[in-house]
C-alpha atoms as a PDB file:
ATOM      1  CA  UNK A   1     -82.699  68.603  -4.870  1.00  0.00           C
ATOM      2  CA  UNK A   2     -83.576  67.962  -8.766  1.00  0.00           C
ATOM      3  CA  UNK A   3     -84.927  71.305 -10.241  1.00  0.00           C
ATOM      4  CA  UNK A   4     -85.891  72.560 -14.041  1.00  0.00           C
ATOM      5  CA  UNK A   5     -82.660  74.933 -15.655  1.00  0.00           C
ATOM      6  CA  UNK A   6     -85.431  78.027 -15.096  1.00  0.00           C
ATOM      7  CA  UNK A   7     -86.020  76.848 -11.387  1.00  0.00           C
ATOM      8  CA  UNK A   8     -82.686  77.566 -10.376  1.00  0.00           C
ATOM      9  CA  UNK A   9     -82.106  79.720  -7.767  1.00  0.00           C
ATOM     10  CA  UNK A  10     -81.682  83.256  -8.898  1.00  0.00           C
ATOM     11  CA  UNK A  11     -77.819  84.466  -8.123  1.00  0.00           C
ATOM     12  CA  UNK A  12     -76.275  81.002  -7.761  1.00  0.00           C
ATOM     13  CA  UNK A  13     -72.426  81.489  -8.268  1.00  0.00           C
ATOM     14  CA  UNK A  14     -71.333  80.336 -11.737  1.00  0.00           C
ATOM     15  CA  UNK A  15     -68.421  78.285 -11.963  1.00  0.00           C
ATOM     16  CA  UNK A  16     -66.128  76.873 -14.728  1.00  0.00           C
ATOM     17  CA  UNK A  17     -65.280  73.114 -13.870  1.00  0.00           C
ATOM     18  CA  UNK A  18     -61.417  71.989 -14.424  1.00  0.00           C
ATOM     19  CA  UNK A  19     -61.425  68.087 -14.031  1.00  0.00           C
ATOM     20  CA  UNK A  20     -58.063  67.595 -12.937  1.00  0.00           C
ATOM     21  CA  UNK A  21     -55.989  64.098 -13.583  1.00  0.00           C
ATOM     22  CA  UNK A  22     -52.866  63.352 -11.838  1.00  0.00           C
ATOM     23  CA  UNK A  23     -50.477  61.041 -13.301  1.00  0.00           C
ATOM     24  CA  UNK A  24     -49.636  61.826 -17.169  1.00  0.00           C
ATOM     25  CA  UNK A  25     -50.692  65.321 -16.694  1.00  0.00           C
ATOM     26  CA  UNK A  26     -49.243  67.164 -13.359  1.00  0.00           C
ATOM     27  CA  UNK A  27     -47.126  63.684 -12.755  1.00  0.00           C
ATOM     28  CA  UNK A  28     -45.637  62.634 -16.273  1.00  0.00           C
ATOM     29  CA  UNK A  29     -44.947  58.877 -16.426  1.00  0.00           C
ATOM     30  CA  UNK A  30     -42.981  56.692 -18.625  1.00  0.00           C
ATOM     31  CA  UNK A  31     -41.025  57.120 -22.147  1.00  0.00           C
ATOM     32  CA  UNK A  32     -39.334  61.076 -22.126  1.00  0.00           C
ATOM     33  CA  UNK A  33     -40.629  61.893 -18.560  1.00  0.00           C
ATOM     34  CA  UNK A  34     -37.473  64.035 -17.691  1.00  0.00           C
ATOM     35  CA  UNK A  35     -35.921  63.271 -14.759  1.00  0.00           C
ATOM     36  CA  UNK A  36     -34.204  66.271 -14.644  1.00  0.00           C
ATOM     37  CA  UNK A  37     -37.068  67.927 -14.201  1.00  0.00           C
ATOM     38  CA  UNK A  38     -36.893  70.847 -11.001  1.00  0.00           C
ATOM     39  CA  UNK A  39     -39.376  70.731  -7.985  1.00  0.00           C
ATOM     40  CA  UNK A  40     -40.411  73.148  -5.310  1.00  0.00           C
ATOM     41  CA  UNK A  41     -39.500  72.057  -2.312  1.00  0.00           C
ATOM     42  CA  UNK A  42     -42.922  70.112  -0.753  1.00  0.00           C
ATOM     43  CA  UNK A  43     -44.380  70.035  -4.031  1.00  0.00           C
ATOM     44  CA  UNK A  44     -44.266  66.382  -5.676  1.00  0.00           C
ATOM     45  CA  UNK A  45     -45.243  67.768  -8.941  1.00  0.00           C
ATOM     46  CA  UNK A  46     -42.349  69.220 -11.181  1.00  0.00           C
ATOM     47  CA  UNK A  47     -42.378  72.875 -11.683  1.00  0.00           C
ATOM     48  CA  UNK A  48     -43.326  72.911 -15.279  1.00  0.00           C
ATOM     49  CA  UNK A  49     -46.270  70.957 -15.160  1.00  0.00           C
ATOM     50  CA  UNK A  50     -47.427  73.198 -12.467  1.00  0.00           C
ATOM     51  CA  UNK A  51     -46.294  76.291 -13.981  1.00  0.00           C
ATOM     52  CA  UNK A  52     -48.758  75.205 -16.843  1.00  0.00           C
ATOM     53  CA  UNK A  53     -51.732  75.052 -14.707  1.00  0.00           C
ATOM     54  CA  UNK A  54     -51.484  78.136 -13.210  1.00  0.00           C
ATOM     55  CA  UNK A  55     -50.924  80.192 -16.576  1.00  0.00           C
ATOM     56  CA  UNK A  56     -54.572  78.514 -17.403  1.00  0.00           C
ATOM     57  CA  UNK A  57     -55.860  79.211 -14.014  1.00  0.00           C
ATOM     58  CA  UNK A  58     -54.766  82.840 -15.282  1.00  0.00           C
ATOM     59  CA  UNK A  59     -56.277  82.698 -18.064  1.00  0.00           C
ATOM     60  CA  UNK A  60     -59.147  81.753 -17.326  1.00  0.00           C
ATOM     61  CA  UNK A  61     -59.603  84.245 -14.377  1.00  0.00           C
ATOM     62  CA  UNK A  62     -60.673  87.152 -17.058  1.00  0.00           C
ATOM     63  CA  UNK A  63     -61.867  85.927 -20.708  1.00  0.00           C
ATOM     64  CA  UNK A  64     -61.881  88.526 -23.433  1.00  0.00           C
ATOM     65  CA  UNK A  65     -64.928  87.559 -25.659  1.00  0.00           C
ATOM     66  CA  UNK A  66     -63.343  90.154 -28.159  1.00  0.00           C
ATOM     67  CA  UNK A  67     -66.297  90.707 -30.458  1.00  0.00           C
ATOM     68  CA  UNK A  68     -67.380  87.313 -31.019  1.00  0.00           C
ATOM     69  CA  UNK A  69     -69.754  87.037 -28.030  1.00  0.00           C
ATOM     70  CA  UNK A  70     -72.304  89.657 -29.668  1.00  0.00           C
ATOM     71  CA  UNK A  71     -75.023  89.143 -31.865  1.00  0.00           C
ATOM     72  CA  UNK A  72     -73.665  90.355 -35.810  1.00  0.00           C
ATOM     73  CA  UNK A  73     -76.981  91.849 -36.243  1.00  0.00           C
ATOM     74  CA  UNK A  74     -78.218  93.729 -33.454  1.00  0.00           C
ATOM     75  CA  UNK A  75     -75.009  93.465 -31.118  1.00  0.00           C
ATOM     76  CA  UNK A  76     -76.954  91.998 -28.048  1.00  0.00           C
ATOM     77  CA  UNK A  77     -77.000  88.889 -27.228  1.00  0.00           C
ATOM     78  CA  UNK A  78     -79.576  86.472 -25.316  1.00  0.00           C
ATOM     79  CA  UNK A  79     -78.774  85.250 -21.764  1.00  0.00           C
ATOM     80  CA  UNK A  80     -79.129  81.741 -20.514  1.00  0.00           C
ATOM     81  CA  UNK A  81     -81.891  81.000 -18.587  1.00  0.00           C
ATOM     82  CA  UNK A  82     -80.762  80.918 -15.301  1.00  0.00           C
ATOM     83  CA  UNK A  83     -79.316  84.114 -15.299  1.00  0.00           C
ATOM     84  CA  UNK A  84     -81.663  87.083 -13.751  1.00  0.00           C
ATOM     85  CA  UNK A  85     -81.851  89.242 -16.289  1.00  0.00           C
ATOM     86  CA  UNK A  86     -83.898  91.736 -14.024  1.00  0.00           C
ATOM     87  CA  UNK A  87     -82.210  95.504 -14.624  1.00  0.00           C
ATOM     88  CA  UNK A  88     -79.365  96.337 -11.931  1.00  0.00           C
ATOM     89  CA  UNK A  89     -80.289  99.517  -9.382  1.00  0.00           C
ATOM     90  CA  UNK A  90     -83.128 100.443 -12.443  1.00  0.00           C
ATOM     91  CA  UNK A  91     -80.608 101.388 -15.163  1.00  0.00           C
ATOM     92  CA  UNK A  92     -79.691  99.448 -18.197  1.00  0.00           C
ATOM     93  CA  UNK A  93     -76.040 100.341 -19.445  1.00  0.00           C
ATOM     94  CA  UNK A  94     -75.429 100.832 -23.123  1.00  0.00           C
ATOM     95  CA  UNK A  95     -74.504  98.221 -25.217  1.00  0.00           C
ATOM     96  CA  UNK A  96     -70.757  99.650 -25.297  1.00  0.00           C
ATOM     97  CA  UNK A  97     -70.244  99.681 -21.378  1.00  0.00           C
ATOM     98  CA  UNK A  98     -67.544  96.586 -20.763  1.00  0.00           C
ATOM     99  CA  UNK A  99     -69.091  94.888 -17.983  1.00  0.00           C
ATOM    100  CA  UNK A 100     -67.639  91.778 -16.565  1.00  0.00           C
ATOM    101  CA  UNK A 101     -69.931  88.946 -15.366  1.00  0.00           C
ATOM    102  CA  UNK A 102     -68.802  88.694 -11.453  1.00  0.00           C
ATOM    103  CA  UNK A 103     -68.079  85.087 -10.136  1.00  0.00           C
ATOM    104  CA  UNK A 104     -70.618  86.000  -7.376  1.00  0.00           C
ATOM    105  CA  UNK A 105     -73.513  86.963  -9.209  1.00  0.00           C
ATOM    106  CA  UNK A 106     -75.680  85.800 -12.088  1.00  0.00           C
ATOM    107  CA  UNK A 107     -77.676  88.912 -11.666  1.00  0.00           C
ATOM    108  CA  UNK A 108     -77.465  91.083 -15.108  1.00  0.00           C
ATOM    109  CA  UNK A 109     -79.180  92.253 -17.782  1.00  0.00           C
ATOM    110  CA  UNK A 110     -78.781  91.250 -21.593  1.00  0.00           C
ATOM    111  CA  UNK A 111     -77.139  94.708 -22.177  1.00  0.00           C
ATOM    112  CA  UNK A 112     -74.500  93.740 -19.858  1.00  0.00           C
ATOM    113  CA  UNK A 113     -73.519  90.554 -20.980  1.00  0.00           C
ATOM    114  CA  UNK A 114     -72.970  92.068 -24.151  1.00  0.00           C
ATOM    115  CA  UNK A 115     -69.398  92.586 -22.664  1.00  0.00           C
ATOM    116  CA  UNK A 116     -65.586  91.942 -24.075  1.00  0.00           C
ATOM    117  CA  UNK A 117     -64.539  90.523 -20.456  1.00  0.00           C
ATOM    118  CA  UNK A 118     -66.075  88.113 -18.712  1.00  0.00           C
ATOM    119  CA  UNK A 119     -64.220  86.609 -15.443  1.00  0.00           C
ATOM    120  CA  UNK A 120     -63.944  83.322 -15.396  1.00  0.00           C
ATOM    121  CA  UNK A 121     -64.306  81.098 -11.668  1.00  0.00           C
ATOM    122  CA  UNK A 122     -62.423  78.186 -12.264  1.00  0.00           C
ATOM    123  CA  UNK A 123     -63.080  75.336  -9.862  1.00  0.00           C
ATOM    124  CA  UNK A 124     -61.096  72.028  -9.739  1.00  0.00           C
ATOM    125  CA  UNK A 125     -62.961  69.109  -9.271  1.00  0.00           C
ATOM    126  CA  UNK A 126     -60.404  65.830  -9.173  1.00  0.00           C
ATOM    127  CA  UNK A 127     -61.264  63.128 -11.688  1.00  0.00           C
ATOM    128  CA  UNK A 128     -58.053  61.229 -10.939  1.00  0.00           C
ATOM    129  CA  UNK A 129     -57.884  57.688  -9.268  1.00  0.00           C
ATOM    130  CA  UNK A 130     -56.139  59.807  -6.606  1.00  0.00           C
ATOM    131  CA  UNK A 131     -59.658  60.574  -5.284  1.00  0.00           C
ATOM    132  CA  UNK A 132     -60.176  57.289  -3.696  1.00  0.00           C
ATOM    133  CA  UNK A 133     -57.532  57.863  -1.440  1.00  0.00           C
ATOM    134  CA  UNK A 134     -57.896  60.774   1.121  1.00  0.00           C
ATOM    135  CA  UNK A 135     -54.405  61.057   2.034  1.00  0.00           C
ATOM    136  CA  UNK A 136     -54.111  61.158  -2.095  1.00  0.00           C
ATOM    137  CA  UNK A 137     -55.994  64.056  -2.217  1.00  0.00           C
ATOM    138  CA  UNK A 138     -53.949  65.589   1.028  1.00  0.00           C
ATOM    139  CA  UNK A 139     -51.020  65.436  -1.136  1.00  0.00           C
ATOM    140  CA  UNK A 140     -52.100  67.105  -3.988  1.00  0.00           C
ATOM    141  CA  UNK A 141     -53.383  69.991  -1.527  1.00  0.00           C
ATOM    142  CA  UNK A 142     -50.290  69.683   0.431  1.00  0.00           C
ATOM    143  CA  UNK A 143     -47.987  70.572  -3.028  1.00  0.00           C
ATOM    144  CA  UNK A 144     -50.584  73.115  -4.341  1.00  0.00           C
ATOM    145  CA  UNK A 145     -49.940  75.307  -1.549  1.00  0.00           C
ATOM    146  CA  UNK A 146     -46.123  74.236  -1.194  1.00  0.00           C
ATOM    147  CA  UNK A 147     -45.897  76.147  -4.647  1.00  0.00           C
ATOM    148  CA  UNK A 148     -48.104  78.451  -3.998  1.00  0.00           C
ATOM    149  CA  UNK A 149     -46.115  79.608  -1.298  1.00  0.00           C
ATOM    150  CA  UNK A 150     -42.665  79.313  -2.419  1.00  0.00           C
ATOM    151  CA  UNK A 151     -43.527  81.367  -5.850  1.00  0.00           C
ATOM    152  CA  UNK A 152     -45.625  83.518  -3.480  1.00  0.00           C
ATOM    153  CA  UNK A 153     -43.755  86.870  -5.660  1.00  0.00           C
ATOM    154  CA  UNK A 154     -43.834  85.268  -9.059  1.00  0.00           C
ATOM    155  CA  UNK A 155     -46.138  86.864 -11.202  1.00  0.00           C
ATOM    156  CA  UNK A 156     -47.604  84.340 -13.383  1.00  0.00           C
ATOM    157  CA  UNK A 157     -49.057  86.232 -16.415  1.00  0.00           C
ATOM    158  CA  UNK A 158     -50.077  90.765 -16.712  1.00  0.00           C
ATOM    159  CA  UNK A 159     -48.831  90.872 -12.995  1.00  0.00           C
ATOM    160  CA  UNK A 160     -51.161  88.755 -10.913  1.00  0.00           C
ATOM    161  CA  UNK A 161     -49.093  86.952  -8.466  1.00  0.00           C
ATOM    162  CA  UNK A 162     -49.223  82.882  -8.395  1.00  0.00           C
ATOM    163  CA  UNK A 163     -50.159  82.862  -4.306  1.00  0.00           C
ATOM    164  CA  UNK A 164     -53.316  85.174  -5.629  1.00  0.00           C
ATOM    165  CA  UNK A 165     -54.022  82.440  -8.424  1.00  0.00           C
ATOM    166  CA  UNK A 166     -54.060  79.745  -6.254  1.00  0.00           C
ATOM    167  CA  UNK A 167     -55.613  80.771  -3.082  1.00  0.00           C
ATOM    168  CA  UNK A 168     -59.212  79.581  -3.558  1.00  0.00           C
ATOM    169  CA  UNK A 169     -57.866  76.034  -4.778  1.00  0.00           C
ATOM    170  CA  UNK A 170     -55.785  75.525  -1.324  1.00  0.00           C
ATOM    171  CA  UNK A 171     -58.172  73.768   1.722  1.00  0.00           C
ATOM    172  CA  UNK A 172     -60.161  71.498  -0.895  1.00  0.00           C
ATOM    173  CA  UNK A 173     -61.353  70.746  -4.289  1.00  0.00           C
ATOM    174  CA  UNK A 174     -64.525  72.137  -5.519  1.00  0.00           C
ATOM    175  CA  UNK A 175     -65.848  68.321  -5.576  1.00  0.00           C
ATOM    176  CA  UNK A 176     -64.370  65.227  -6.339  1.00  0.00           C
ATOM    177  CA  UNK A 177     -65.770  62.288  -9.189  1.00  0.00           C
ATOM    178  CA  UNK A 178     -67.513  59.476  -7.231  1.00  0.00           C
ATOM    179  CA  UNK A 179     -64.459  57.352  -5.623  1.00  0.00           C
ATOM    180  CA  UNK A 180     -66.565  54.155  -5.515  1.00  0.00           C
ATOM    181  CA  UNK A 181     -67.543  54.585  -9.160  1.00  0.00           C
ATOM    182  CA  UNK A 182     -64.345  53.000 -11.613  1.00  0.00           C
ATOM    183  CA  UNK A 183     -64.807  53.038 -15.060  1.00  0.00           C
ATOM    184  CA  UNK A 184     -63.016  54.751 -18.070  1.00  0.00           C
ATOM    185  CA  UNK A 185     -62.036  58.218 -17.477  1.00  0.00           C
ATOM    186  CA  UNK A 186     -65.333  59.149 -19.865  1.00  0.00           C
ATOM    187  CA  UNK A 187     -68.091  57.403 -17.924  1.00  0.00           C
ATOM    188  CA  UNK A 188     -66.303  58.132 -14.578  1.00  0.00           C
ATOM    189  CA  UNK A 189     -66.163  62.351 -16.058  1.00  0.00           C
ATOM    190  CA  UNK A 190     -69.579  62.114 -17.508  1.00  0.00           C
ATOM    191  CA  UNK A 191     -71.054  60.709 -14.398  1.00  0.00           C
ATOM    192  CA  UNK A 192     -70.211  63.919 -12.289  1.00  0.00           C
ATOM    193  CA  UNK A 193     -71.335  66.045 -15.410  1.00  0.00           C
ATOM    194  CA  UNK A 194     -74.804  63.980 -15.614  1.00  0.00           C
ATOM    195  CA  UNK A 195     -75.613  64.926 -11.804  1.00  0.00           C
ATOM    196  CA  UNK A 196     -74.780  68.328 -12.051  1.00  0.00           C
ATOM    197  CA  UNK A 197     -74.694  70.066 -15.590  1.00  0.00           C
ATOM    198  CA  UNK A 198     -77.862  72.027 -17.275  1.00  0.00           C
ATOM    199  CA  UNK A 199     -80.090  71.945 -14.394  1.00  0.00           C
ATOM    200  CA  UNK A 200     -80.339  67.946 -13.979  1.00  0.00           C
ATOM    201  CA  UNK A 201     -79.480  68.332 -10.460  1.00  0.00           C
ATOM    202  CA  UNK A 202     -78.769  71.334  -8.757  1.00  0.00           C
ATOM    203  CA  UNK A 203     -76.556  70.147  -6.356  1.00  0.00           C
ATOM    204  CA  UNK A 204     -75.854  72.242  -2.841  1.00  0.00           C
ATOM    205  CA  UNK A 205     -72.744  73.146  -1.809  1.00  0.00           C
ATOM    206  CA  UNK A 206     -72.589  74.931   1.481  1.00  0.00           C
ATOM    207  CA  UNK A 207     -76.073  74.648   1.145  1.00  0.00           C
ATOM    208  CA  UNK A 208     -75.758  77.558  -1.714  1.00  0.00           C
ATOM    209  CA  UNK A 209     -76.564  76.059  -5.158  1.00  0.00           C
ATOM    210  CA  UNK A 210     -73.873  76.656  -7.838  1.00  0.00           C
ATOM    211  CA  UNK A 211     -74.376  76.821 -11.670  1.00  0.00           C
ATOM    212  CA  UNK A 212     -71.785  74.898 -14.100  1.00  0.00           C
ATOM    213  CA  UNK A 213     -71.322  77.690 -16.868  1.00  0.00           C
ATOM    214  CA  UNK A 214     -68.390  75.517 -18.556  1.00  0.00           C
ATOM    215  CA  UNK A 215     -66.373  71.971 -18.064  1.00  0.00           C
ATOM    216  CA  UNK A 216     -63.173  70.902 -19.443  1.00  0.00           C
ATOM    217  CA  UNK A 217     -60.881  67.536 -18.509  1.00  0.00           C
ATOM    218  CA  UNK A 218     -57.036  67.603 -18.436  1.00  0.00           C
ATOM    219  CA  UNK A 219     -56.692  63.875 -18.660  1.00  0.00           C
ATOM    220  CA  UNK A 220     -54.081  61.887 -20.770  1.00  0.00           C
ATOM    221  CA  UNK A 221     -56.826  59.382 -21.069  1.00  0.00           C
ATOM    222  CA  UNK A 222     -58.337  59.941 -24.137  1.00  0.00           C
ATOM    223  CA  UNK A 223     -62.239  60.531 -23.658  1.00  0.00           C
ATOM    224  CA  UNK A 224     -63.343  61.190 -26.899  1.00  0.00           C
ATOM    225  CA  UNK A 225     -62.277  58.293 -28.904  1.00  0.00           C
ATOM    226  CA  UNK A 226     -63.464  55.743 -26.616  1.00  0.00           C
ATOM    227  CA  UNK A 227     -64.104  51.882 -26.885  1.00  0.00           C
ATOM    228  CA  UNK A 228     -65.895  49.096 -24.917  1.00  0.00           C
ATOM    229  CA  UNK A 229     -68.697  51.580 -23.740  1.00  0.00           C
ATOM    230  CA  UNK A 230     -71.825  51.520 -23.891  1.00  0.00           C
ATOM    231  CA  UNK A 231     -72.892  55.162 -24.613  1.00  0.00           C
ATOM    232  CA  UNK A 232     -70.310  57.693 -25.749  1.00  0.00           C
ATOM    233  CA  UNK A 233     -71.043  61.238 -25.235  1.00  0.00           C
ATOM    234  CA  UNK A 234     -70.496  62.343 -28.757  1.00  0.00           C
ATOM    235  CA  UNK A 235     -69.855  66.339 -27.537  1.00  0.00           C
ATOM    236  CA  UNK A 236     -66.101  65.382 -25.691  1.00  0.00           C
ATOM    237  CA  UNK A 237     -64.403  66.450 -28.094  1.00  0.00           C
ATOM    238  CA  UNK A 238     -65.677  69.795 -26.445  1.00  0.00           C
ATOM    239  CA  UNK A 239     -64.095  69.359 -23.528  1.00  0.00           C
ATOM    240  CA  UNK A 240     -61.058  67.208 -23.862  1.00  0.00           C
ATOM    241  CA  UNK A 241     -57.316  68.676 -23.141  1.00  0.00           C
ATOM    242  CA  UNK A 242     -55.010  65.477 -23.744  1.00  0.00           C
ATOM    243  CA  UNK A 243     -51.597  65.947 -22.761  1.00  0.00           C
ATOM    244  CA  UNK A 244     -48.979  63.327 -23.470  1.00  0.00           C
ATOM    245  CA  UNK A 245     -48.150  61.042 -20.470  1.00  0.00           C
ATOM    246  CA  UNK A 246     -44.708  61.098 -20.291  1.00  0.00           C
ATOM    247  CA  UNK A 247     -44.502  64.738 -20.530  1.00  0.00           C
ATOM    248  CA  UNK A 248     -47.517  66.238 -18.886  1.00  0.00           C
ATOM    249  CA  UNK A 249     -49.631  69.433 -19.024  1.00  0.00           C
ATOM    250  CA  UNK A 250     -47.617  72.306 -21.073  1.00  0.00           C
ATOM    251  CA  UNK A 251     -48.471  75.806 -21.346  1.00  0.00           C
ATOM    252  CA  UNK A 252     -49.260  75.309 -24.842  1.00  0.00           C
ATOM    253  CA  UNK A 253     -52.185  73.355 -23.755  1.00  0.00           C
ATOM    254  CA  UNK A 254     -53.863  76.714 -21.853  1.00  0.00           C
ATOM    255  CA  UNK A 255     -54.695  77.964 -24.858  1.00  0.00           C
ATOM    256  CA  UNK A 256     -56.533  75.005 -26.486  1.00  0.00           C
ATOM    257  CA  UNK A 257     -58.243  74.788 -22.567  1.00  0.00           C
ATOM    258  CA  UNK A 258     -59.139  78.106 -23.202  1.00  0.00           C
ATOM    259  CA  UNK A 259     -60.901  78.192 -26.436  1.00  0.00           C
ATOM    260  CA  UNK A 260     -62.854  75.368 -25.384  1.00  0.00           C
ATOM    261  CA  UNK A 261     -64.096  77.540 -22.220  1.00  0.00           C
ATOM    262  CA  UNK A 262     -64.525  80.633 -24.720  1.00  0.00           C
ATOM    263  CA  UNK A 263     -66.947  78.080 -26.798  1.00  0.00           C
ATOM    264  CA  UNK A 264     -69.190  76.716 -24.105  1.00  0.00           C
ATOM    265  CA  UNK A 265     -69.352  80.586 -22.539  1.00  0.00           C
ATOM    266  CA  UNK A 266     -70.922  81.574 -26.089  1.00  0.00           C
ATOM    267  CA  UNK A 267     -73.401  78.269 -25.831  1.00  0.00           C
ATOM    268  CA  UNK A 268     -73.978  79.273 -21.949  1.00  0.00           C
ATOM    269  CA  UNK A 269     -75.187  82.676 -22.712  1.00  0.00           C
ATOM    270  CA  UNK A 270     -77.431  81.875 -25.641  1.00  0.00           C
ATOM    271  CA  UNK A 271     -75.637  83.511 -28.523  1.00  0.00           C
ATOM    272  CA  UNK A 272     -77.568  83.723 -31.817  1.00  0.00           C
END
């Protein structure tokens, strides 16, 4: 059901899309792939790699906004449309309350967002050429939770434990790009992002309607400089985390994921 951005059903859980690649970034390929890399036992992806991904699944689970998310002249700041900003139980909080924006709710009031926290709800959806396979995309479940489970009293990052990070990515992806569509990495991305982002279709899921607050691509494709198409977003660079192939996603690359989410957050809620 296509609907306007201020159509969009008030409370729709916000989410913060991850599209995932495979090979070159959990499954390094090639060159100085290290073959002495360690695995969990059921998990085809080598521990580092993996380790990677869930320090930015951490990471992104609470963003501090610091003071950058506030208007420099009047500290408030505007919120985007589709967010109700109707008061909550009558009361408006003061501007200095630290309120975090709930991954269940878009309710709030432009008072509230004015906040130094807000908690992220990352969602995976799989942009590899793994998603044409289903027992592909069995596998990749299969060695999220193998990892999950094995590091089940690990605490990835300020004491949340990895089993806690990775429980609502276990039984399925969020979505998956169209498996009959093959094109570069860029088209095949901005197809998905087309149908769904800024209120060009508001796409059920569950039959509860969903809004896309940020995007970002771990792909060692690079979709930004891109040749041989016919339209190139001009905006990737936005989005893009490119990882070397032969040695995959690093923990250094969380932080350049998350500044990208920390950007599209400050576009999302209409800073001036």
């Amino acid at each position: 059901m296509t609907t306007s951005r201020n159509s969009r059903k008030r409370g729709a859980p916000i989410v913060d899309i991850i599209f995932l690649d495979i090979d070159g970034v959990l499954l390094p390929f090639g060159g100085d792939s290290k073959a002495e890399d360690a695995f969990t036992g059921g998990c085809i992806f080598p521990n580092r790699t993996m380790q990677a991904l869930t320090v930015l699944l951490h990471k992104l689970r609470s963003v501090s906004m610091d003071q950058t998310v506030a208007n420099p002249r009047n500290g408030s700041i505007r919120p985007h449309p589709s967010v109700d900003t109707s008061s909550v139980n009558g009361s408006v909080p003061t501007n200095n309350e630290d309120v975090s924006i709930t991954n269940a709710t878009s309710s709030a009031t432009c008072s509230q967002l004015n906040c130094k926290t807000i908690q992220g709800n990352a969602v995976f959806v799989l942009s590899s050429t793994w998603r044409a396979r289903p027992e592909f995309i069995q596998d990749i479940l299969t060695s999220f939770g193998a990892y999950a489970i094995a590091n089940h009293t690990d605490e990835a990052v300020a004491g949340i434990p990895v089993q806690q990070l990775w429980e609502p990515h276990l039984d399925s992806f969020f979505d998956i790009c169209d498996p009959m569509y093959h094109a570069t990495r860029h088209e095949e991305i901005y197809k998905w992002v087309n149908s769904h982002v800024n209120g060009r279709n508001s796409k059920a899921k569950g039959h509860q309607q969903y809004v896309v607050r940020s995007w970002i691509a771990l792909d060692d494709e690079d979709i930004v400089n891109v040749k041989d198409v016919e339209e190139v977003n001009p905006n990737a660079f936005k989005h893009a985390v490119q990882p070397e192939s032969s040695v995959g996603l690093a923990v250094e690359h969380s932080d350049i994921a998350l500044q990208l989410v920390k950007d599209q957050m400050r576009e999302f809620y209409c800073v001036s």
